[in-house]
Protein backbone atom coordinates (compact mmCIF):
# COMPACT_ATOMS: atom_id res chain seq x y z
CA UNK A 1 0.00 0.00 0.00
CA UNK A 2 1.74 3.53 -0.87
CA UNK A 3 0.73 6.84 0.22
CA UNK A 4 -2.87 7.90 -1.17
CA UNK A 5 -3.91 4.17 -1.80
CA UNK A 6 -6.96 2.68 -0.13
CA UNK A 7 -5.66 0.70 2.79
CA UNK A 8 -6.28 -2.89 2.75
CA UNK A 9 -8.50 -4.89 4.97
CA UNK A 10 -9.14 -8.34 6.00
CA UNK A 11 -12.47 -9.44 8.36
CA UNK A 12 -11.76 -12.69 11.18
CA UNK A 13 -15.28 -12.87 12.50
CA UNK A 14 -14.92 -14.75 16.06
CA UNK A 15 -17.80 -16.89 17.68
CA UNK A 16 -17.55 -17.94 21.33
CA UNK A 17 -19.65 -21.14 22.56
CA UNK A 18 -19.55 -20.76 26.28
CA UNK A 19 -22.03 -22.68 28.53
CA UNK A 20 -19.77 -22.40 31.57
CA UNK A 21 -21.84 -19.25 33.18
CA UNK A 22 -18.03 -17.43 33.48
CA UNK A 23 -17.43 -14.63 32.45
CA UNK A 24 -14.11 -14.11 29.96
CA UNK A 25 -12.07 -12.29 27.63
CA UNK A 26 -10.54 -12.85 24.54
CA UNK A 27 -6.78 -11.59 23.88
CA UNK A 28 -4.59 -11.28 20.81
CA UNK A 29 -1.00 -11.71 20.00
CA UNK A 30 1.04 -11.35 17.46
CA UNK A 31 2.79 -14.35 17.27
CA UNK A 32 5.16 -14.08 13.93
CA UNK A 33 5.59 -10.49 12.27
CA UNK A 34 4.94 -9.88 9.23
CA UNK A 35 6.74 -11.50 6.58
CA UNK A 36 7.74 -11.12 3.22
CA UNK A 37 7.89 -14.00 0.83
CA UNK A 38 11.92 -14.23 1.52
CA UNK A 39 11.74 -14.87 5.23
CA UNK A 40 12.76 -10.99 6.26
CA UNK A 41 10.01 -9.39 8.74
CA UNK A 42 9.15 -6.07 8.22
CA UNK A 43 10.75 -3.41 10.57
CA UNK A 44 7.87 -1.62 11.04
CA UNK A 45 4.01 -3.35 12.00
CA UNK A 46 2.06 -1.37 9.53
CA UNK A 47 -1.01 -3.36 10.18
CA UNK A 48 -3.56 -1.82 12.32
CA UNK A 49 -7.24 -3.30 14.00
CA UNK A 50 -10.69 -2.30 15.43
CA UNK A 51 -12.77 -4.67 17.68
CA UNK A 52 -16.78 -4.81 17.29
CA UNK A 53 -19.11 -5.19 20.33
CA UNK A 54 -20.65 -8.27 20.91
CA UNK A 55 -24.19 -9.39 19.28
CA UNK A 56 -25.15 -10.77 22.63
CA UNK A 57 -23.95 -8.03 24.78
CA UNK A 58 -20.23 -8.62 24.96
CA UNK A 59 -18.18 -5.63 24.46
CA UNK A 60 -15.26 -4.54 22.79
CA UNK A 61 -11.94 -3.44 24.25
CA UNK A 62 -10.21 -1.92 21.06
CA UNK A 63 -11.56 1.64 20.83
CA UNK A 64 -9.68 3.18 17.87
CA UNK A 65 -8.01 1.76 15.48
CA UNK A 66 -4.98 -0.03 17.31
CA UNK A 67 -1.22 -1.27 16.10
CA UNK A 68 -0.63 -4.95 16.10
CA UNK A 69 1.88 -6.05 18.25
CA UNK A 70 3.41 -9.29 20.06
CA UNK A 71 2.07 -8.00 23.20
CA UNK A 72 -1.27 -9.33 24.25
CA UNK A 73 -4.21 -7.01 23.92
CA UNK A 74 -7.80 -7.70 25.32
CA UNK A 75 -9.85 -7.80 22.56
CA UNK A 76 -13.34 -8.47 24.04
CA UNK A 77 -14.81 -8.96 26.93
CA UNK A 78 -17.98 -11.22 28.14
CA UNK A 79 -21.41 -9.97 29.29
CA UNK A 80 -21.26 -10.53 33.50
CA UNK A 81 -23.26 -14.26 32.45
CA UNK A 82 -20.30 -15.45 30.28
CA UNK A 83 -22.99 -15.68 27.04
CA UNK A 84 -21.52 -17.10 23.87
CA UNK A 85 -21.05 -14.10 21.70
CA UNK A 86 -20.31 -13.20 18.28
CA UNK A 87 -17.63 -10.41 16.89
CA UNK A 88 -15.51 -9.07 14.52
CA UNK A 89 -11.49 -7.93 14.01
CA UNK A 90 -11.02 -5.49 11.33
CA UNK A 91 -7.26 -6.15 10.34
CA UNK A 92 -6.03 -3.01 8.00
CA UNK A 93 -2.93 -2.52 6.50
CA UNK A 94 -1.49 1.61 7.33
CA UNK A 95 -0.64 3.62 4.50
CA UNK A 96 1.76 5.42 6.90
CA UNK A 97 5.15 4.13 5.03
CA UNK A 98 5.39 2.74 1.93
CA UNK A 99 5.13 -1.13 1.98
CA UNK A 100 6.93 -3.06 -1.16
CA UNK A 101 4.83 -5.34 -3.33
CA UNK A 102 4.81 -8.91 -2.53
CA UNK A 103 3.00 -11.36 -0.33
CA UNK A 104 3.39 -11.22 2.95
CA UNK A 105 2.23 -13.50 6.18
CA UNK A 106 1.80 -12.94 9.70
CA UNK A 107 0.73 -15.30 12.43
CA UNK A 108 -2.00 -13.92 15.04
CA UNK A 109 -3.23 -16.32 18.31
CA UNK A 110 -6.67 -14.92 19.36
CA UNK A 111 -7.33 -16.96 22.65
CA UNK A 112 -10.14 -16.90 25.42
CA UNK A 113 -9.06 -16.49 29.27
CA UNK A 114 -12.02 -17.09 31.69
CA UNK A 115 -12.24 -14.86 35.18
């Protein structure tokens, strides 16, 4: 993505099945930076997300638009009942820098921690 472009975006839509009557959160890492198709990360994250509420009352944690990064983030958090709930992670690439063509990869763990 150069300067002026559109950025691009990709949609993970996450569904919870709880029946445990706990509440929880879901949290994000960034387990593997962003790659290019020869191996070498990227020196700069230029990816960027936003966090939807819940359908069933859950709510999100991600106000703005936030960076990626290996540390974990709380994504979402349960209604006080621990309902299964239904979201979404809008992953967009910045158009801060310019980014060179190519394919690139990047390996994100979205996991659930009960409370």
């Amino acid at each position: 993505v150069g300067p002026g472009e559109s950025p691009a975006s990709r949609i993970a839509r996450v569904s919870v099945r709880s029946n445990t009557g706990r509440p929880y959160r879901i949290i994000q890492r960034l387990e593997q930076r962003l790659q290019g198709s020869g191996g070498s990360d990227l020196e700069e994250e230029p990816i960027m997300f936003t966090v939807t509420d819940g359908a069933q009352g859950g709510r999100s944690e991600v106000g703005s638009p936030t960076p990626l990064t290996t540390q974990p983030v709380t994504l979402f958090t349960s209604g006080p009942g621990g309902e299964s709930d239904d979201f979404t992670v809008v992953y967009t690439v910045s158009s801060r820098g310019l980014i060179p063509a190519g394919s690139y990869r990047a390996r994100v763990i979205i996991e659930e921690e009960f409370r």
